[in-house]
Protein backbone atom coordinates (compact mmCIF):
# COMPACT_ATOMS: atom_id res chain seq x y z
CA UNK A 1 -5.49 15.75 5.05
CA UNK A 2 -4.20 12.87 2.94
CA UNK A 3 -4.72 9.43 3.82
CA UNK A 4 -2.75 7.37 6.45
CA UNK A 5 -2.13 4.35 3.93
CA UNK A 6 -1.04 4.42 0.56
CA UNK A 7 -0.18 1.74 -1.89
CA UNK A 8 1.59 2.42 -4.52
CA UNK A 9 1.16 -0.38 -7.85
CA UNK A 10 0.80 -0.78 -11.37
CA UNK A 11 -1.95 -1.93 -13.81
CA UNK A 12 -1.61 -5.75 -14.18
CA UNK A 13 0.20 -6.59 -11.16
CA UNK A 14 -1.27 -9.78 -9.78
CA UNK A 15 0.36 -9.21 -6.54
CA UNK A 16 -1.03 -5.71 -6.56
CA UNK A 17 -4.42 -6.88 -6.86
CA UNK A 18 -3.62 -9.46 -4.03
CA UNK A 19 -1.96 -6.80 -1.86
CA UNK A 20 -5.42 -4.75 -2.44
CA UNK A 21 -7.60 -7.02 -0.56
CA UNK A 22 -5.22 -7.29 1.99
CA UNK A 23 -5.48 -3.22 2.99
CA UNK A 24 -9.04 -3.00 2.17
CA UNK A 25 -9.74 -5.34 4.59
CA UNK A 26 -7.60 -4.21 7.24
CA UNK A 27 -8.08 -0.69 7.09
CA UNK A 28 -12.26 -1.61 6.74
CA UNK A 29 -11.92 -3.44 9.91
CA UNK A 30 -9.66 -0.50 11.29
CA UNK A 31 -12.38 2.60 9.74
CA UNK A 32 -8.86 3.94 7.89
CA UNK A 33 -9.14 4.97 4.66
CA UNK A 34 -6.34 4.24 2.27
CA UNK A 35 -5.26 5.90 -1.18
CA UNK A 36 -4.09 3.66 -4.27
CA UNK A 37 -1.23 5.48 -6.11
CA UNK A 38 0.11 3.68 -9.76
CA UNK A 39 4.21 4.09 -9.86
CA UNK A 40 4.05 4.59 -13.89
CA UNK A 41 2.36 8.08 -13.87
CA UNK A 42 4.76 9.58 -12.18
CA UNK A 43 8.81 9.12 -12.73
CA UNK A 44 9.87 9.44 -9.75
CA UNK A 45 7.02 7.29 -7.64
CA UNK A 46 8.41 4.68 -10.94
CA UNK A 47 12.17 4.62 -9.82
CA UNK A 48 12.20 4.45 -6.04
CA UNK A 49 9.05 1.92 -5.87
CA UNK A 50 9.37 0.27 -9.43
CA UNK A 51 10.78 -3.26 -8.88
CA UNK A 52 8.75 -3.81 -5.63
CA UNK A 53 5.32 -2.97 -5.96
CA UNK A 54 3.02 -3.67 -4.41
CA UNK A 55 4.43 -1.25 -1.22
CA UNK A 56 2.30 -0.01 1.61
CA UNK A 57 3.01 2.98 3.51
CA UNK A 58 1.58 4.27 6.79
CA UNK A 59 2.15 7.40 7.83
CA UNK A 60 4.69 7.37 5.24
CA UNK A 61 6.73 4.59 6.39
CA UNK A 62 7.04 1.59 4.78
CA UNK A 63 5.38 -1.03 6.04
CA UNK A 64 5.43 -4.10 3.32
CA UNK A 65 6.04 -4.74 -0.39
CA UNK A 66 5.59 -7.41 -2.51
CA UNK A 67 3.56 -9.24 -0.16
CA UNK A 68 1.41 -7.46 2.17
CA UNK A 69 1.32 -8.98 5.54
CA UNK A 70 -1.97 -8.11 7.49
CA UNK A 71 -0.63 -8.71 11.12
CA UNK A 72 2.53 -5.81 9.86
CA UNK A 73 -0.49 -3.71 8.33
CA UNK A 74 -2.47 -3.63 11.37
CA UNK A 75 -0.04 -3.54 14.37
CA UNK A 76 1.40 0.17 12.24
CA UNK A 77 -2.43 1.06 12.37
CA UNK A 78 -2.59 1.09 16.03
CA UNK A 79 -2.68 4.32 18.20
């Protein structure tokens, strides 16, 4: 079973980076796991996600981009 968050970025994105330590924290505190996917290896991950990375998905949803608000993050965590 894949992972309940994924974020999808690129290498050298200082939001990315920011965005990181937002989900690592949140899904620590939560015990989720989360998977880090980079939009430029794959064309079609590059197209639909390319001008706003960093974006967060639970579930598959989206739940942020750009900036990654923890409160957002969490609440689409819960049960």
């Amino acid at each position: 079973m894949s992972d309940r968050v994924v974020m999808y970025s690129r290498v050298g994105c200082h939001l990315c980076a920011e965005a990181r330590g937002v989900v690592q924290e949140v899904c620590g505190r939560q015990g989720v796991s989360f998977t880090e996917v980079d939009v430029d290896g794959d064309a079609e991950l590059k197209e639909r996600y390319g001008d706003e990375v960093p974006v967060v998905t639970v579930d598959g949803a989206v739940v942020g981009f750009w900036r990654i608000d923890p409160t957002v993050l969490a609440h689409a965590l819960e049960p």
